[in-house]
ModelCIF file with pLDDT and N, C-alpha, C, O atoms, coordinates in Angstrom:
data_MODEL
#
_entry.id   MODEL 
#
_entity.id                         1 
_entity.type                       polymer 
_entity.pdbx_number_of_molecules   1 
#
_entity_poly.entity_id                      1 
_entity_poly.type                           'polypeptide(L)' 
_entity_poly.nstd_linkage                   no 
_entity_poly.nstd_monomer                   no 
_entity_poly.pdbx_seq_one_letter_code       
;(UNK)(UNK)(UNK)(UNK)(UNK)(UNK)(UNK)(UNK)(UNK)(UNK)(UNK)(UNK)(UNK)(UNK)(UNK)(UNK)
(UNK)(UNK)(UNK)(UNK)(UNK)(UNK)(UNK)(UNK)(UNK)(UNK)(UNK)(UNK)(UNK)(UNK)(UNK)(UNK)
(UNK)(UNK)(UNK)(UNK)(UNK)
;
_entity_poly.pdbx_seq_one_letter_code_can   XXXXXXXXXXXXXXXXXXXXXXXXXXXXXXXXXXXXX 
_entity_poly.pdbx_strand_id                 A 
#
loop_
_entity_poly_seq.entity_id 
_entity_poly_seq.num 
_entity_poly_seq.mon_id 
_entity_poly_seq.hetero 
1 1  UNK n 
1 2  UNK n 
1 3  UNK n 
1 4  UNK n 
1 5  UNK n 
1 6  UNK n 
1 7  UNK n 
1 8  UNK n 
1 9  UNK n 
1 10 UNK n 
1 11 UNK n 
1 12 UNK n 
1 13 UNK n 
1 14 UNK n 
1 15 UNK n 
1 16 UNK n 
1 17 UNK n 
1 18 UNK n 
1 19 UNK n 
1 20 UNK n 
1 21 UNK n 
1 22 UNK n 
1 23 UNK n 
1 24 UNK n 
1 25 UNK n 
1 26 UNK n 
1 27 UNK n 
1 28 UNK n 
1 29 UNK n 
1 30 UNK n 
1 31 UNK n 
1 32 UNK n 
1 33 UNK n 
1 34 UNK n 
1 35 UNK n 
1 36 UNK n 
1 37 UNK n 
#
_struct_asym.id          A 
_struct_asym.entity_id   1 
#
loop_
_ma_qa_metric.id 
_ma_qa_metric.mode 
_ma_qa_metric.name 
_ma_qa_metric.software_group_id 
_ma_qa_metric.type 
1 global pLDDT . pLDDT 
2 local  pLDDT . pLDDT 
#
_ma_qa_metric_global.metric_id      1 
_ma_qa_metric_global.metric_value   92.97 
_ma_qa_metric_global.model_id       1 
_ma_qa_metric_global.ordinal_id     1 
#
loop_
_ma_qa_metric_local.label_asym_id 
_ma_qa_metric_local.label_comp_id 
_ma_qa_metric_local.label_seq_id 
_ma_qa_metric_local.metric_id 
_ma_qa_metric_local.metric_value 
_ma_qa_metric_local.model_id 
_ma_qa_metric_local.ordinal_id 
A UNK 1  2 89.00 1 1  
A UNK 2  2 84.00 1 2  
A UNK 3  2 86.00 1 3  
A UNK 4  2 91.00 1 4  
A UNK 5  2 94.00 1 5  
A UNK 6  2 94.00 1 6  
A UNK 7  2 96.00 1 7  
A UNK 8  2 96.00 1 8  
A UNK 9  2 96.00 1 9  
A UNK 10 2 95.00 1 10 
A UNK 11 2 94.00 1 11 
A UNK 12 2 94.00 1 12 
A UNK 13 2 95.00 1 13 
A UNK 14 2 93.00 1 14 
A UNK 15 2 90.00 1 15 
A UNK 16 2 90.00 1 16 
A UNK 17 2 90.00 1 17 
A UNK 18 2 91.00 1 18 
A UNK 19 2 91.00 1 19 
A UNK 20 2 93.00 1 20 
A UNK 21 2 94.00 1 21 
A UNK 22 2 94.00 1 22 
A UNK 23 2 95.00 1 23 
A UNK 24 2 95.00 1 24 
A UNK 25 2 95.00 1 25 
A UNK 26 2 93.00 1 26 
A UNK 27 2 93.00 1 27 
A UNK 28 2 93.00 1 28 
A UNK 29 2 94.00 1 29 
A UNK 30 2 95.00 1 30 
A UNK 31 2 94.00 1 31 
A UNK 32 2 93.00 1 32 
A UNK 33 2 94.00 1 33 
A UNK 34 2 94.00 1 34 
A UNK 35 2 94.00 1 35 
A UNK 36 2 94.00 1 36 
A UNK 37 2 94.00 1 37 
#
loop_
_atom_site.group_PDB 
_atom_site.id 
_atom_site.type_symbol 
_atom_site.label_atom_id 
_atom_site.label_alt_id 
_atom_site.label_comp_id 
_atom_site.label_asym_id 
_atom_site.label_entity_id 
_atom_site.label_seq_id 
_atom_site.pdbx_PDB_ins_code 
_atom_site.Cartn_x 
_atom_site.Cartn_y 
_atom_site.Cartn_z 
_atom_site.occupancy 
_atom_site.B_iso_or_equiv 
_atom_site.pdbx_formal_charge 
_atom_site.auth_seq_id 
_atom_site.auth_comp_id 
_atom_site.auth_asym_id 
_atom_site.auth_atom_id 
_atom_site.pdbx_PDB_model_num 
ATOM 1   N N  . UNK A 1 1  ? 105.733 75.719 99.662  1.00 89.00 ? 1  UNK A N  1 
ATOM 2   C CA . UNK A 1 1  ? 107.025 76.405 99.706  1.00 89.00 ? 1  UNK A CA 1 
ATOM 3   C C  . UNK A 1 1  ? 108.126 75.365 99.896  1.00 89.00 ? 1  UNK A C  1 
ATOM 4   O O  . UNK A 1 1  ? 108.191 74.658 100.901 1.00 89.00 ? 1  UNK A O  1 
ATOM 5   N N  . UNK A 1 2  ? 108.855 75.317 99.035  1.00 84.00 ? 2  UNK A N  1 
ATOM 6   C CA . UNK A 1 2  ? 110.141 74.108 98.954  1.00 84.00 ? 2  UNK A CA 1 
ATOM 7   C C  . UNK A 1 2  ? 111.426 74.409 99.736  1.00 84.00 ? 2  UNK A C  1 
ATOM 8   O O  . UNK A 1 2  ? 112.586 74.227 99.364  1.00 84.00 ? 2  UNK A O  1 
ATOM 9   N N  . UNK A 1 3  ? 110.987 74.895 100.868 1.00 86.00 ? 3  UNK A N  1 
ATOM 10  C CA . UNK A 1 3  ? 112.608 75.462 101.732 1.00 86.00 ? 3  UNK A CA 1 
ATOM 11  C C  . UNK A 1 3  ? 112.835 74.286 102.849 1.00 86.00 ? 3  UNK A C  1 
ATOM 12  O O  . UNK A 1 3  ? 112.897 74.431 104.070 1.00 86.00 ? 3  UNK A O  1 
ATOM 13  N N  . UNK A 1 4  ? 112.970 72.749 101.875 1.00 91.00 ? 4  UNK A N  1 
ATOM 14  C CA . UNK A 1 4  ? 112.807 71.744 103.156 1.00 91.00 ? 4  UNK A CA 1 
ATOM 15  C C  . UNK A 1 4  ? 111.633 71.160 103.734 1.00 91.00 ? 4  UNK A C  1 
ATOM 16  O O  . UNK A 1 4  ? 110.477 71.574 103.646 1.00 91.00 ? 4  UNK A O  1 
ATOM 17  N N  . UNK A 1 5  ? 112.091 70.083 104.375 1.00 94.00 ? 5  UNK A N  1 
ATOM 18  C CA . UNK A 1 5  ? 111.005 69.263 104.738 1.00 94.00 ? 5  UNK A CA 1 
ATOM 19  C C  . UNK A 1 5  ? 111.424 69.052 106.100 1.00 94.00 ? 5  UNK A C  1 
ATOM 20  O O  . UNK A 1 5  ? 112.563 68.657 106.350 1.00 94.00 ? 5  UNK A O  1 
ATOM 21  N N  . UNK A 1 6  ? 110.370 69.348 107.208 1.00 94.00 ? 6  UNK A N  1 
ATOM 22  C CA . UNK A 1 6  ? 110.137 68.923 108.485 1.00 94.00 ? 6  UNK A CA 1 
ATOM 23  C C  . UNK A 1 6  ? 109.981 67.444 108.641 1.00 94.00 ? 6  UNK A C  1 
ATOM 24  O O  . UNK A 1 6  ? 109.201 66.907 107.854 1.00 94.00 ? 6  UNK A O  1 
ATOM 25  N N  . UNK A 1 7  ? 110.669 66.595 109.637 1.00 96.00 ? 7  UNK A N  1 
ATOM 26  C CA . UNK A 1 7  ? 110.290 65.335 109.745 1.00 96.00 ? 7  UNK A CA 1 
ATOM 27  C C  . UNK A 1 7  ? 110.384 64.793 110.879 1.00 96.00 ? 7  UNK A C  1 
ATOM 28  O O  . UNK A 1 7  ? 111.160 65.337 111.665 1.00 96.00 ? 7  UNK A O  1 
ATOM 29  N N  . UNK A 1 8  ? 109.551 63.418 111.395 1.00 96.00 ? 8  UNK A N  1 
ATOM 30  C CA . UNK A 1 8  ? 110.535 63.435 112.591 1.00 96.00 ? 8  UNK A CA 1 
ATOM 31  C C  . UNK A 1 8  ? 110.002 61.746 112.976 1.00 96.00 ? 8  UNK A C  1 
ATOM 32  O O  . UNK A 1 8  ? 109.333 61.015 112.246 1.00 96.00 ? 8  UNK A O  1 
ATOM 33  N N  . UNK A 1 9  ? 110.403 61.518 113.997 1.00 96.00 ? 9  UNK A N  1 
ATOM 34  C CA . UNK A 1 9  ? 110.840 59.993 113.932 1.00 96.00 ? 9  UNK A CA 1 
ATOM 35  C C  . UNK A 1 9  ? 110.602 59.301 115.170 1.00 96.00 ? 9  UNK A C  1 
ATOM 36  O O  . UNK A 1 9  ? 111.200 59.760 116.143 1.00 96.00 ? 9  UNK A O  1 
ATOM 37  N N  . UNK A 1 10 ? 109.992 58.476 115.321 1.00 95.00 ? 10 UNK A N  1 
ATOM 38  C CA . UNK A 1 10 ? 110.056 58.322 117.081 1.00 95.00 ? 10 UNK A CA 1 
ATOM 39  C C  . UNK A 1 10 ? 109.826 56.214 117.133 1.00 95.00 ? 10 UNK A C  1 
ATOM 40  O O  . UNK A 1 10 ? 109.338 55.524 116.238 1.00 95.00 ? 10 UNK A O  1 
ATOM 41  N N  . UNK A 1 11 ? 110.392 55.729 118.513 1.00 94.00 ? 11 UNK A N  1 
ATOM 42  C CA . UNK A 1 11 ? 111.014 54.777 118.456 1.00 94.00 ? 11 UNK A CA 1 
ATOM 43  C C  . UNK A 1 11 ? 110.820 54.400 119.980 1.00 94.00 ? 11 UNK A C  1 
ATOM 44  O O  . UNK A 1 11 ? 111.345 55.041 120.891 1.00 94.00 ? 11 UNK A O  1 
ATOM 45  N N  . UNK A 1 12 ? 110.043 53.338 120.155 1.00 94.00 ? 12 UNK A N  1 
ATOM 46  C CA . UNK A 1 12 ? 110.173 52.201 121.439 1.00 94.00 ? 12 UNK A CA 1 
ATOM 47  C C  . UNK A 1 12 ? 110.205 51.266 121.498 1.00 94.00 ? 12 UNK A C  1 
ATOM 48  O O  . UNK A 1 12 ? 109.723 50.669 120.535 1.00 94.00 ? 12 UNK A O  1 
ATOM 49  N N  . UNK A 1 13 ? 110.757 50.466 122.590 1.00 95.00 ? 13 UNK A N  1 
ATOM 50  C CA . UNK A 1 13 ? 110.700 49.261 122.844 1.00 95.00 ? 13 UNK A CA 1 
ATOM 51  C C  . UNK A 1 13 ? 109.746 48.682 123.738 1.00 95.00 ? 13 UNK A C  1 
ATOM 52  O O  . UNK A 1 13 ? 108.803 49.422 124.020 1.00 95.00 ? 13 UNK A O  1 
ATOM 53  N N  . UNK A 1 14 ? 109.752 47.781 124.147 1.00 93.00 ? 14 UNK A N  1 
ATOM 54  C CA . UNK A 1 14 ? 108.467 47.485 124.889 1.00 93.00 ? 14 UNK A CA 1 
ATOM 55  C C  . UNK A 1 14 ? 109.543 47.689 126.405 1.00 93.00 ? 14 UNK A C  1 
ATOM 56  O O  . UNK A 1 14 ? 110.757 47.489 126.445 1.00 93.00 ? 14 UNK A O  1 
ATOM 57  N N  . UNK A 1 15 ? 108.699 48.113 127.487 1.00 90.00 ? 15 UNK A N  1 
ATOM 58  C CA . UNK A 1 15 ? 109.761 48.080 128.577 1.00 90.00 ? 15 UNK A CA 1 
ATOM 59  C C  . UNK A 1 15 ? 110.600 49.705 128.511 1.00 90.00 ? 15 UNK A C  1 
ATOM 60  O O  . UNK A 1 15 ? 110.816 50.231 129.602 1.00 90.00 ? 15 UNK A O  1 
ATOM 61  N N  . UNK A 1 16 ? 110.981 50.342 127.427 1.00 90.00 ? 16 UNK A N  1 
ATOM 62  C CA . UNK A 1 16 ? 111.651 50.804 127.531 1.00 90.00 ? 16 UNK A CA 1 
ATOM 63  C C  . UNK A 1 16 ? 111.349 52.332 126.952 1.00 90.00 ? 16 UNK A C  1 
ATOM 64  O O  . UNK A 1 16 ? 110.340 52.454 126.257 1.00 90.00 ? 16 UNK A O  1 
ATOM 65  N N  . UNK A 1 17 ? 112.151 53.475 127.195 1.00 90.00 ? 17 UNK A N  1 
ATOM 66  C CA . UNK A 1 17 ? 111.382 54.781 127.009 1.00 90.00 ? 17 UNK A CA 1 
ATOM 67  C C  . UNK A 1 17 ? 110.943 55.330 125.477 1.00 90.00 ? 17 UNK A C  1 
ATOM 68  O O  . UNK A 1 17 ? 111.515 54.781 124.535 1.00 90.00 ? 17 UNK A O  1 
ATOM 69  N N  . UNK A 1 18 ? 110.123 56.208 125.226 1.00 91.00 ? 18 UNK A N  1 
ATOM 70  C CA . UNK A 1 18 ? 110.051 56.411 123.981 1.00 91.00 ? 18 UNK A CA 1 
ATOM 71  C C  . UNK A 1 18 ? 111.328 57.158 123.774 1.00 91.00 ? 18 UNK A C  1 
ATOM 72  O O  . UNK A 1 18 ? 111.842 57.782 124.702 1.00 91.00 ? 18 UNK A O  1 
ATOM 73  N N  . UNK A 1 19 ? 112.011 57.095 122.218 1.00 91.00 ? 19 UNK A N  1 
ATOM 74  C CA . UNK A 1 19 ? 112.873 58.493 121.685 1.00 91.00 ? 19 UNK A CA 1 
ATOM 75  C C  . UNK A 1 19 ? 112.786 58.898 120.521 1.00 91.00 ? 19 UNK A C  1 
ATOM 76  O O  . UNK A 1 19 ? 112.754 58.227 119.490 1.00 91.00 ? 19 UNK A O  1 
ATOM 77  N N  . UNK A 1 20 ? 112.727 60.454 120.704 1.00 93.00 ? 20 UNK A N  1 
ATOM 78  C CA . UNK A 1 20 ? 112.260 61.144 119.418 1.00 93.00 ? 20 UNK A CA 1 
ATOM 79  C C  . UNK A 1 20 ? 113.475 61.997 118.801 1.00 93.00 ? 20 UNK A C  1 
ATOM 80  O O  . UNK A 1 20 ? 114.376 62.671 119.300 1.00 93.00 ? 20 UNK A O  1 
ATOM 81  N N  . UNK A 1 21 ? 113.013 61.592 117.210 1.00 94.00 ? 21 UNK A N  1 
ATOM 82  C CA . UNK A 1 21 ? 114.138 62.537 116.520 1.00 94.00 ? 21 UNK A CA 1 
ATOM 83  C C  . UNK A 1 21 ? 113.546 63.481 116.087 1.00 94.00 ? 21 UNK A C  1 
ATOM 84  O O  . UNK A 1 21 ? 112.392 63.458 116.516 1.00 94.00 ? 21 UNK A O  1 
ATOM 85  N N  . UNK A 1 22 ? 113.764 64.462 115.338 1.00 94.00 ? 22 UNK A N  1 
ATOM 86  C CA . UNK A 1 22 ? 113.337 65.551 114.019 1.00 94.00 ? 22 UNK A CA 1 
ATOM 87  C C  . UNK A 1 22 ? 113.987 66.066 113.327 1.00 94.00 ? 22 UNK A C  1 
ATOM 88  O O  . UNK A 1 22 ? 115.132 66.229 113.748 1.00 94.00 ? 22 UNK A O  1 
ATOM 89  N N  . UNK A 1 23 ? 113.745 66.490 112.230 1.00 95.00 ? 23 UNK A N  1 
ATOM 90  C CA . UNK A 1 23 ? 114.510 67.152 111.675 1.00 95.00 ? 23 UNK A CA 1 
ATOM 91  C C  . UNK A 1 23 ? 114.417 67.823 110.306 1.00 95.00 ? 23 UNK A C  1 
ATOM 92  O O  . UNK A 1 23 ? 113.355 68.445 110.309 1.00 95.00 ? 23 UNK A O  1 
ATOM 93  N N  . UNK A 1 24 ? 115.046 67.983 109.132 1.00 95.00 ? 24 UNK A N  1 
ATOM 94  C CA . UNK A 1 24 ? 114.941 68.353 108.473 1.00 95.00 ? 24 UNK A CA 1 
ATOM 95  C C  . UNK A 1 24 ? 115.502 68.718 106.835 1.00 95.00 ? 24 UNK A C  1 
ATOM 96  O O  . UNK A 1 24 ? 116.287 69.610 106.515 1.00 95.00 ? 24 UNK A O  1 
ATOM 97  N N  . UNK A 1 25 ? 114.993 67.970 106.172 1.00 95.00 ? 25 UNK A N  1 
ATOM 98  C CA . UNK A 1 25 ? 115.776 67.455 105.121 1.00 95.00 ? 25 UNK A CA 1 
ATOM 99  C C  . UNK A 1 25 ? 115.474 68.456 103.228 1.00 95.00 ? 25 UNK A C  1 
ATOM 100 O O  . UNK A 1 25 ? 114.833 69.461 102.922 1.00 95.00 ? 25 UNK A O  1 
ATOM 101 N N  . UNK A 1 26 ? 116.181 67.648 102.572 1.00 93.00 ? 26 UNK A N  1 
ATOM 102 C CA . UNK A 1 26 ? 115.855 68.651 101.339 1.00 93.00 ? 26 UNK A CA 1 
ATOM 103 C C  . UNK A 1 26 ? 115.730 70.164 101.425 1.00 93.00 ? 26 UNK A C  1 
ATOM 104 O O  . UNK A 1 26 ? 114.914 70.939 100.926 1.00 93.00 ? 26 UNK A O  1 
ATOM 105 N N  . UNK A 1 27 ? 116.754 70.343 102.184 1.00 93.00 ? 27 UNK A N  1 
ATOM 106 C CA . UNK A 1 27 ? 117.111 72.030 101.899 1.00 93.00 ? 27 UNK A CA 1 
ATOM 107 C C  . UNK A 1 27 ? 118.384 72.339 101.459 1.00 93.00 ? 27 UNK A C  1 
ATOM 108 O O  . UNK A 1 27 ? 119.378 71.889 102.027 1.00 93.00 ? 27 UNK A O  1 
ATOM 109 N N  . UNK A 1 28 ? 118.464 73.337 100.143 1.00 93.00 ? 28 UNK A N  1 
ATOM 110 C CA . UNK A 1 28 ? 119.065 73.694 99.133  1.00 93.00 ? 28 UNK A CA 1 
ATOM 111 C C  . UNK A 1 28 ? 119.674 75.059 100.019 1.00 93.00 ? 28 UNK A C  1 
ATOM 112 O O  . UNK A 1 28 ? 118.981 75.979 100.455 1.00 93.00 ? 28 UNK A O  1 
ATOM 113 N N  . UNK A 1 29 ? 121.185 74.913 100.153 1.00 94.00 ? 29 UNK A N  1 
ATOM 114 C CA . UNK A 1 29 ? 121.631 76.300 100.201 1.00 94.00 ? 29 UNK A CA 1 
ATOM 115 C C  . UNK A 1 29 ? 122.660 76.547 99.540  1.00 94.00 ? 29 UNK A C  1 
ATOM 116 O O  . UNK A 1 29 ? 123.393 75.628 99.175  1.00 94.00 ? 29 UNK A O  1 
ATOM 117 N N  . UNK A 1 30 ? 122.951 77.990 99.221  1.00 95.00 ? 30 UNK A N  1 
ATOM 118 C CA . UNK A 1 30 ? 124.247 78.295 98.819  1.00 95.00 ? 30 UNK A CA 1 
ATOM 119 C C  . UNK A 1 30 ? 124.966 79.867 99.125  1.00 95.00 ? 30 UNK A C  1 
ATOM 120 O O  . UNK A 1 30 ? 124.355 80.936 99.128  1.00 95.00 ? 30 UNK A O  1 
ATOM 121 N N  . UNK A 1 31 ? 125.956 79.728 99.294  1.00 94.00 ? 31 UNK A N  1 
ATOM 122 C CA . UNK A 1 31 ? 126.669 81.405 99.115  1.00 94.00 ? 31 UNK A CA 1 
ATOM 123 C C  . UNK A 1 31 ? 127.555 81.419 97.983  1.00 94.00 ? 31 UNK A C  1 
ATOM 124 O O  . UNK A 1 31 ? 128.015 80.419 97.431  1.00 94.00 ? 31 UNK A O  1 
ATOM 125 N N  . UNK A 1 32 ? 127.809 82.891 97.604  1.00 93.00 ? 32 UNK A N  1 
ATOM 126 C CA . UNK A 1 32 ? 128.491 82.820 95.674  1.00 93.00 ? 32 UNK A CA 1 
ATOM 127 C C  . UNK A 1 32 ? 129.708 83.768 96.316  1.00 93.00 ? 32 UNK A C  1 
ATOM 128 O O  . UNK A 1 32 ? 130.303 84.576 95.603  1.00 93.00 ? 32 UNK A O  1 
ATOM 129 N N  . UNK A 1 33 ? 130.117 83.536 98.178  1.00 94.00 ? 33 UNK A N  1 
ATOM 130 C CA . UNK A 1 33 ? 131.250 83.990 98.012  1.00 94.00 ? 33 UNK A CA 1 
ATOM 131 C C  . UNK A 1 33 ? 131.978 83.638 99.659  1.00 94.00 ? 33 UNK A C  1 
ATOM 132 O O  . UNK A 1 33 ? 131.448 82.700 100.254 1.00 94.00 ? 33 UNK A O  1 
ATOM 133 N N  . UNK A 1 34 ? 132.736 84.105 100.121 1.00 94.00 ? 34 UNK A N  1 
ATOM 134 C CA . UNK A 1 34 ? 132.851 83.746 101.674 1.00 94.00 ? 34 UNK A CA 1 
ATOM 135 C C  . UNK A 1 34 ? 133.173 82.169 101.667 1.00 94.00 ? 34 UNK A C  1 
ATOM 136 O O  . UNK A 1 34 ? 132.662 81.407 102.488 1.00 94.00 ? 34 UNK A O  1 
ATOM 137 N N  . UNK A 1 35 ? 133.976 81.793 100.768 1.00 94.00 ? 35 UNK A N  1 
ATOM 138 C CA . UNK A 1 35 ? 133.943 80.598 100.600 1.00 94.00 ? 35 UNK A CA 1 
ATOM 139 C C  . UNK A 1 35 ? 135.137 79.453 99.861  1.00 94.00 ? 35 UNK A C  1 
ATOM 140 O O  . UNK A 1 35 ? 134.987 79.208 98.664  1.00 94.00 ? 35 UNK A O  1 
ATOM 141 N N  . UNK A 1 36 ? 136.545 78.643 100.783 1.00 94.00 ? 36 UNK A N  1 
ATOM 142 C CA . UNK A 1 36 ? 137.189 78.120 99.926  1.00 94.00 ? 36 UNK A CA 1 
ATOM 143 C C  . UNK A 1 36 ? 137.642 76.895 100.428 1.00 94.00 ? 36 UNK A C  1 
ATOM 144 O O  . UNK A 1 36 ? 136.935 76.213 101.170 1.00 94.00 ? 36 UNK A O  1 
ATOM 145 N N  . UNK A 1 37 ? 139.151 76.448 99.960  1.00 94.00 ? 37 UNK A N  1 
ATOM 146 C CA . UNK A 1 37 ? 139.160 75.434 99.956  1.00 94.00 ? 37 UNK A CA 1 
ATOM 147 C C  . UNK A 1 37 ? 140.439 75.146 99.834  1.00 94.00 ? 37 UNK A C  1 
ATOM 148 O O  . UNK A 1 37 ? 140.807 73.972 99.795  1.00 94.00 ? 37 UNK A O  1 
#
């Protein structure tokens, strides 16, 4: 099912705490009204 991709990311240093991202990418939206500019 192509509604996006779950992802996520995580990052330490030595010494120092882990940190985690996530998230979520390649998702297609649209509305055809409610909408200007």
């Amino acid at each position: 099912v192509p509604d996006g991709i779950r992802f996520c990311e995580a990052e330490q240093c030595r010494n120092g705490p882990l940190v985690l991202f996530a998230g979520i990418k390649d998702l297609k939206l649209m509305k055809t009204t409610q909408s200007g500019f």
